[in-house]
Every structure is written in C-alpha cells, then in structure tokens.
N, C-alpha and C. Protein backbone atom coordinates (compact mmCIF):
# COMPACT_ATOMS: atom_id res chain seq x y z
N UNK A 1 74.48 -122.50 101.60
CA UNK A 1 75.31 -121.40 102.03
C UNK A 1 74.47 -120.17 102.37
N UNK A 2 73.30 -120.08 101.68
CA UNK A 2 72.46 -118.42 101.59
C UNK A 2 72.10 -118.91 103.26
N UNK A 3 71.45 -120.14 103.55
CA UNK A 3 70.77 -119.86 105.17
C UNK A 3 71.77 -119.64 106.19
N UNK A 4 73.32 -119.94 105.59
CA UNK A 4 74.12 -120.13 107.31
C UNK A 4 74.37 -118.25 106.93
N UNK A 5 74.56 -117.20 106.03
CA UNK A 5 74.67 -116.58 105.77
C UNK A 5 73.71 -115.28 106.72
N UNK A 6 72.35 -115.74 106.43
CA UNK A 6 71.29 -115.59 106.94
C UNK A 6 70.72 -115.87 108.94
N UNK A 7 71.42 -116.61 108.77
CA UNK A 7 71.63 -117.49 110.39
C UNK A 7 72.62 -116.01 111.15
N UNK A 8 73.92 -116.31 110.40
CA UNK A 8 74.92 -115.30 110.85
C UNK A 8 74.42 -113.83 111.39
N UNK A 9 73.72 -113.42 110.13
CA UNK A 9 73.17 -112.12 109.96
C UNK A 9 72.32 -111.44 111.18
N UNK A 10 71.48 -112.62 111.08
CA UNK A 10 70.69 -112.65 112.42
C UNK A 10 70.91 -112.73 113.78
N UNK A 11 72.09 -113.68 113.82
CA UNK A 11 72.66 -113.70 115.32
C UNK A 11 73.26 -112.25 115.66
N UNK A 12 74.35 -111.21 114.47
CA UNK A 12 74.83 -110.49 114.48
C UNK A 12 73.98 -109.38 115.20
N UNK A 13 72.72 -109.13 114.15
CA UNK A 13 71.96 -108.35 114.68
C UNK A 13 71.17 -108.52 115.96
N UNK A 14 70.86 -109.24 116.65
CA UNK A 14 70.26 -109.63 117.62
C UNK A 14 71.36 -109.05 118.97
N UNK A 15 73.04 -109.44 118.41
CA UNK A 15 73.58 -109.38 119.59
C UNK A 15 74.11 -107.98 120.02
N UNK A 16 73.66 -107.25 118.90
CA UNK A 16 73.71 -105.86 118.68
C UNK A 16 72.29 -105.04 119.58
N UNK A 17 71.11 -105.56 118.99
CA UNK A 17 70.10 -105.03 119.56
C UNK A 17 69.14 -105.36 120.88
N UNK A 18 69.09 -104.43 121.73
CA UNK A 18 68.57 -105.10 123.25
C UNK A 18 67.51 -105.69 123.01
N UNK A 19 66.34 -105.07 122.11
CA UNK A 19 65.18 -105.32 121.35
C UNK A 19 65.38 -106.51 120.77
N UNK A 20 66.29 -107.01 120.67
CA UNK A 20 66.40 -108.77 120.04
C UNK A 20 66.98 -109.55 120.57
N UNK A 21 66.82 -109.69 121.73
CA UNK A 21 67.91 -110.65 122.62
C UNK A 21 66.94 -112.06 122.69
N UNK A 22 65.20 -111.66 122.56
CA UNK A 22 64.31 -113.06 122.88
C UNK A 22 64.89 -113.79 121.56
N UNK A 23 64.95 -113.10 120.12
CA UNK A 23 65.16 -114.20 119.16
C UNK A 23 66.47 -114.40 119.06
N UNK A 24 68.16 -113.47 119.93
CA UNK A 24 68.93 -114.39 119.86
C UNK A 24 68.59 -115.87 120.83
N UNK A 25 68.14 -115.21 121.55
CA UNK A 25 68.22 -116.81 122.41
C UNK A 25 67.42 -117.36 122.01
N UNK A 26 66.40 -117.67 121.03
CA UNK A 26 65.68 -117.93 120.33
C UNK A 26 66.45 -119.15 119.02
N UNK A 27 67.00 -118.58 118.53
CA UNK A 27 68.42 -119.23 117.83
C UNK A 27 68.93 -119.97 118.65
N UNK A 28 69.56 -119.69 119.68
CA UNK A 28 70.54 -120.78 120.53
C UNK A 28 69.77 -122.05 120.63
N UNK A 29 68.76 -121.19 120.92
CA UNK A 29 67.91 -122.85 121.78
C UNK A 29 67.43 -124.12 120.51
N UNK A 30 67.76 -123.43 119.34
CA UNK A 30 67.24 -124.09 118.02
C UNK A 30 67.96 -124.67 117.65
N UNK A 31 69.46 -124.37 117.98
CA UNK A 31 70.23 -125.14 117.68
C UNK A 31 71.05 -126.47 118.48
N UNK A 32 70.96 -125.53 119.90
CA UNK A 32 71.07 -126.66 120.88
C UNK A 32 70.16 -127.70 121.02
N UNK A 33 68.97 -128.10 120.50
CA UNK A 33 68.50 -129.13 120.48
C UNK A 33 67.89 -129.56 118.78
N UNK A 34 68.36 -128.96 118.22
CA UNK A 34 69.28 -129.89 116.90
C UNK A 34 70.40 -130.83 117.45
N UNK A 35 71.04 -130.02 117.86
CA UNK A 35 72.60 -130.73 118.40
C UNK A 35 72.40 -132.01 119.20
N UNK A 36 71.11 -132.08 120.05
CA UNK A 36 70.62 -132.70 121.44
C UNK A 36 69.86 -134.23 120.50
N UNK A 37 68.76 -133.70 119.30
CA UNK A 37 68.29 -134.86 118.37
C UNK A 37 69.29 -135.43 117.74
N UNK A 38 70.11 -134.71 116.85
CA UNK A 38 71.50 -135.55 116.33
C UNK A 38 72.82 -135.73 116.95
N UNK A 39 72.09 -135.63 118.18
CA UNK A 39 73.61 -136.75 118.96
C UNK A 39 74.46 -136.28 119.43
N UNK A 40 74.84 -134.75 118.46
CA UNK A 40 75.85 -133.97 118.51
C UNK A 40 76.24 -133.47 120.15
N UNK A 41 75.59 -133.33 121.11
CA UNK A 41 75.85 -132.95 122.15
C UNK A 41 74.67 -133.53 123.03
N UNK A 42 75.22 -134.35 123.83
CA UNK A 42 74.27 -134.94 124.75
C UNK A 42 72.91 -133.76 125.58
N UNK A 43 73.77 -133.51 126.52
CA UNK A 43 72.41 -132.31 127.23
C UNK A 43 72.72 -131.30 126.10
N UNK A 44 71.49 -131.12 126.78
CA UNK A 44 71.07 -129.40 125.97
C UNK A 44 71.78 -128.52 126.43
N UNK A 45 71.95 -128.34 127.54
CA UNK A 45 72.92 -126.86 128.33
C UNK A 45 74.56 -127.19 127.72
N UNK A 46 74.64 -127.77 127.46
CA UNK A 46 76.44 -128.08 126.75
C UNK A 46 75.70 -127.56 124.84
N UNK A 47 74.97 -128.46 124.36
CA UNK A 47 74.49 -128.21 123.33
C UNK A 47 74.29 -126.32 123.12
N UNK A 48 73.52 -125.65 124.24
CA UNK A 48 73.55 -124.09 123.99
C UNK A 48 74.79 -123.70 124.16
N UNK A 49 75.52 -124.28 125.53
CA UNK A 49 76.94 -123.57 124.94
C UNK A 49 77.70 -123.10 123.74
N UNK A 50 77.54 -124.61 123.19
CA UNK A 50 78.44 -125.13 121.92
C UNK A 50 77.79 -124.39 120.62
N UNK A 51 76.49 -124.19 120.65
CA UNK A 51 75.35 -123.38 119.61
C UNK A 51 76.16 -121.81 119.69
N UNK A 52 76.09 -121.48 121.04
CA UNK A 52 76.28 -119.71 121.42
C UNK A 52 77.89 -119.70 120.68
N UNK A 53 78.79 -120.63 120.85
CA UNK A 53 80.03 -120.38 120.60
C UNK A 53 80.06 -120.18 119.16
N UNK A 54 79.49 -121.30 118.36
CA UNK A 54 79.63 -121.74 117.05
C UNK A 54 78.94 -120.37 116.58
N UNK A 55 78.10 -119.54 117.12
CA UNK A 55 77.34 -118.70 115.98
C UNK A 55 78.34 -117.66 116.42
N UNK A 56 78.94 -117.26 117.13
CA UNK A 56 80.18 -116.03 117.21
C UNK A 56 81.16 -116.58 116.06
N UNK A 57 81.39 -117.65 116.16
CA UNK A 57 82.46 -118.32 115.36
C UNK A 57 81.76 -118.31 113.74
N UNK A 58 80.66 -117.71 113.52
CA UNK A 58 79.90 -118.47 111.90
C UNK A 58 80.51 -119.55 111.94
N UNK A 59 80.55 -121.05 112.88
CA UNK A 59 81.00 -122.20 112.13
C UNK A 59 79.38 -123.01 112.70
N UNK A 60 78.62 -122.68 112.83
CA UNK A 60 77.51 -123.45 113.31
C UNK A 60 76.96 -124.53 112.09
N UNK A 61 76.65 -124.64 111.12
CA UNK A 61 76.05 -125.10 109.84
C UNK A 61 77.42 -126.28 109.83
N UNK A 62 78.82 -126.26 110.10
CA UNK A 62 79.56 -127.18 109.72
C UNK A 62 79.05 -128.14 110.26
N UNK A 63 79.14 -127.73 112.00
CA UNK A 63 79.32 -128.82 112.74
C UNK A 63 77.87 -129.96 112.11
N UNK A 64 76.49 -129.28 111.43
CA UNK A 64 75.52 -129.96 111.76
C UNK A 64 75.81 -130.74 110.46
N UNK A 65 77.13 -130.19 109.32
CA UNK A 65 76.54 -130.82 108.19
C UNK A 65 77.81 -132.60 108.50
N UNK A 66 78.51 -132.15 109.46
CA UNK A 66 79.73 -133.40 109.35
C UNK A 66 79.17 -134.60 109.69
C-alpha cells in the first residue's frame, strides 16, 4: 500500500509541476510496459493510455495486482 501511495503522490505532483512533466511521463511509460510484459494490454500506446487513466483514477497497483 505505502508504494501505490507513493506512486499517487508523485503522479499528483508532477501533474501539477511544468518542471516535472519528463518524470510524469516517465511513470506512464513504466507502467505501460509493465502492462505490455504482463499481458495486461497488448501495445504499448493502449497500455499508456490505460497507465495515464489508472494513475488519475489511483487505481493503477489494482489492475497489476489481479
């Protein structure tokens, strides 16, 4: 729970600061090809979608733990 917490935190701030936009997208892309190795989303460009949505949503950590 402390890292999706931490995950959140980070996306938050990033989407706040112009100065952090390389490590939000930095995040996306980390997760979209998590998503891309476990199956979860075939291409990667659906996979960043689905990453960008899930971290507005804090539900990102579910989808990877189901």
């Amino acid at each position: 729970m402390g890292k999706r917490v931490a995950v959140d935190f980070t996306y938050e701030e990033a989407k706040q600061s112009a100065d952090a936009q390389y490590e939000r997208k930095q995040v996306i892309l980390n997760y979209a090809l998590r998503y891309y190795l476990f199956e979860h989303c075939p291409p990667t460009e659906k996979g960043a979608l689905t990453a960008e949505r899930q971290l507005q949503e804090k539900a990102c950590l579910d989808v990877l733990n189901s």
